[in-house]
Protein backbone atom coordinates (compact mmCIF):
# COMPACT_ATOMS: atom_id res chain seq x y z
CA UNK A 1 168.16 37.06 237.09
CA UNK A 2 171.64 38.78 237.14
CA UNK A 3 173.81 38.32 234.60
CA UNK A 4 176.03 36.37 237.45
CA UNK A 5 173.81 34.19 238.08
CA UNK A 6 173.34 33.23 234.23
CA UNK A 7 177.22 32.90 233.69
CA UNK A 8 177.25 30.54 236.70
CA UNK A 9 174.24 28.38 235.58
CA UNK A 10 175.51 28.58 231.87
CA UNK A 11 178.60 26.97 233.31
CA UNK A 12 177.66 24.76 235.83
CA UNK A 13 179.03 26.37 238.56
CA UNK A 14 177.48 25.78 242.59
CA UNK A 15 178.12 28.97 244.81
CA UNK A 16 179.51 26.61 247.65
CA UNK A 17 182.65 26.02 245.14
CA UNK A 18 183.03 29.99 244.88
CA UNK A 19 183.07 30.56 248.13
CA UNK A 20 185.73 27.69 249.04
CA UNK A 21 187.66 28.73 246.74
CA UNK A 22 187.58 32.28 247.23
CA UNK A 23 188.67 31.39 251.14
CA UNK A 24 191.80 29.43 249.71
CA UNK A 25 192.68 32.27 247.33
CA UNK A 26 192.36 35.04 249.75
CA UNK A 27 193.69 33.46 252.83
CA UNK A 28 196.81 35.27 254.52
CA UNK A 29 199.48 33.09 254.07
CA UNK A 30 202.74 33.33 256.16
CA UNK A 31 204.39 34.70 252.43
CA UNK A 32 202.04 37.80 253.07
CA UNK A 33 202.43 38.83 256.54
CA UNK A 34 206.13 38.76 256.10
CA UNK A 35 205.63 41.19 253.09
CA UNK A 36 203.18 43.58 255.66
CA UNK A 37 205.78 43.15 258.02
CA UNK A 38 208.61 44.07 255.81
CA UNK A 39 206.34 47.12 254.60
CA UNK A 40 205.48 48.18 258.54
CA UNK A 41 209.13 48.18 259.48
CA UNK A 42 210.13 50.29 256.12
CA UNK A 43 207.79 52.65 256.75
CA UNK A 44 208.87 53.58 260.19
CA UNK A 45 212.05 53.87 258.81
CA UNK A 46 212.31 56.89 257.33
CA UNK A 47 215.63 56.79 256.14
CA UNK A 48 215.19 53.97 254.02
CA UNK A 49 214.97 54.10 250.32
CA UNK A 50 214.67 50.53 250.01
CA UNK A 51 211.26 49.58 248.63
CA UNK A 52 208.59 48.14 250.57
CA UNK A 53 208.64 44.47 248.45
CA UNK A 54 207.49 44.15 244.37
CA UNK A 55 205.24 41.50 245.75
CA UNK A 56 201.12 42.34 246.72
CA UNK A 57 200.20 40.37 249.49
CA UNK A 58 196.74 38.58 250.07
CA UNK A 59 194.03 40.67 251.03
CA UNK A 60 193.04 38.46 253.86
CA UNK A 61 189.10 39.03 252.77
CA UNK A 62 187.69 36.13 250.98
CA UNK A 63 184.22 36.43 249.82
CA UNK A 64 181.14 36.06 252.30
CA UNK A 65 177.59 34.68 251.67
CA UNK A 66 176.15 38.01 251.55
CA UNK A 67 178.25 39.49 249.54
CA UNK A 68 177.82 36.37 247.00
CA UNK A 69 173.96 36.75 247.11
CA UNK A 70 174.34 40.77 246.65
CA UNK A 71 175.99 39.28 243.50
CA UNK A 72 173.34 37.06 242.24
CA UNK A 73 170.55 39.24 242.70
CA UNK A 74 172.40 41.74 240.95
CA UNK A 75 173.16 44.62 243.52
CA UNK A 76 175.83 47.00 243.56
CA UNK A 77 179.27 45.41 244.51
CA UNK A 78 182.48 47.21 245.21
CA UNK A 79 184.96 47.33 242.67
CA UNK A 80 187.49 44.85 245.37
CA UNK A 81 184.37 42.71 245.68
CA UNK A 82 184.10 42.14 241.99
CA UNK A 83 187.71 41.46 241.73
CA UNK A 84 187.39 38.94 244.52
CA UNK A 85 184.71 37.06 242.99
CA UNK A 86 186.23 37.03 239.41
CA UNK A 87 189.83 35.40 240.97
CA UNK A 88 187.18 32.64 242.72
CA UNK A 89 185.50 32.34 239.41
CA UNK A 90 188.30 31.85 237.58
CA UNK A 91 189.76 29.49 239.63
CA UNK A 92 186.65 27.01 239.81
CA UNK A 93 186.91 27.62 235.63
CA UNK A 94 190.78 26.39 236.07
CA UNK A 95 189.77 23.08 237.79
CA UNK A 96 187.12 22.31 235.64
CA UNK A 97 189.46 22.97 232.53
CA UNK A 98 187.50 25.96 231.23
CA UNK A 99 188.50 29.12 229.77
CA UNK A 100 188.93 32.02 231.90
CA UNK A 101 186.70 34.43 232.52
CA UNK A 102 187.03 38.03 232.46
CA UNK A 103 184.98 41.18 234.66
CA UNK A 104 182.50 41.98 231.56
CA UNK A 105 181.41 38.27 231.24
CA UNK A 106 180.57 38.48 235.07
CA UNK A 107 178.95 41.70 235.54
């Protein structure tokens, strides 16, 4: 058993609520393709030093199923992947009025 899988069943947590909440995080929201579009137009404009936003947008990737079972059977994840499913983590944690977790407690 990964050490994923015991955090989750230490607290409680079912991979469907990961996964939904990973989708709400990670969704594009109309915020975030106004910040790519901002960042598309700068950069074809060469002659401006504006910046391109302080602001990240979404990634647009929430976590799939197989990269959630890569996680619980303890495979190699990518470094974005882990980030991914520590922000879905951590936001199940939030709703169930638990301390946060951080990337060493997960993997």
């Amino acid at each position: 058993m990964s050490k994923f899988q015991e955090y989750l069943d230490k607290q409680g947590i079912d991979t469907r609520r990961i996964l939904v909440a990973s989708k709400r995080l990670e969704s594009l929201k109309p915020e975030d393709r106004s910040i790519k579009l901002l960042r598309r137009t700068l950069k074809k404009d060469e002659n401006s030093k504006k910046d391109g936003g302080e602001k990240k947008p979404r990634s647009g990737r929430p976590i799939a199923n197989p990269t959630l079972n890569r996680a619980i059977r303890g495979e190699r994840l990518s470094g974005a992947a882990k980030s991914r499913l520590l922000r879905a983590v951590n936001a199940v944690l939030k709703q169930k009025k638990q301390p946060e977790a951080s990337l060493t407690d997960l993997f």
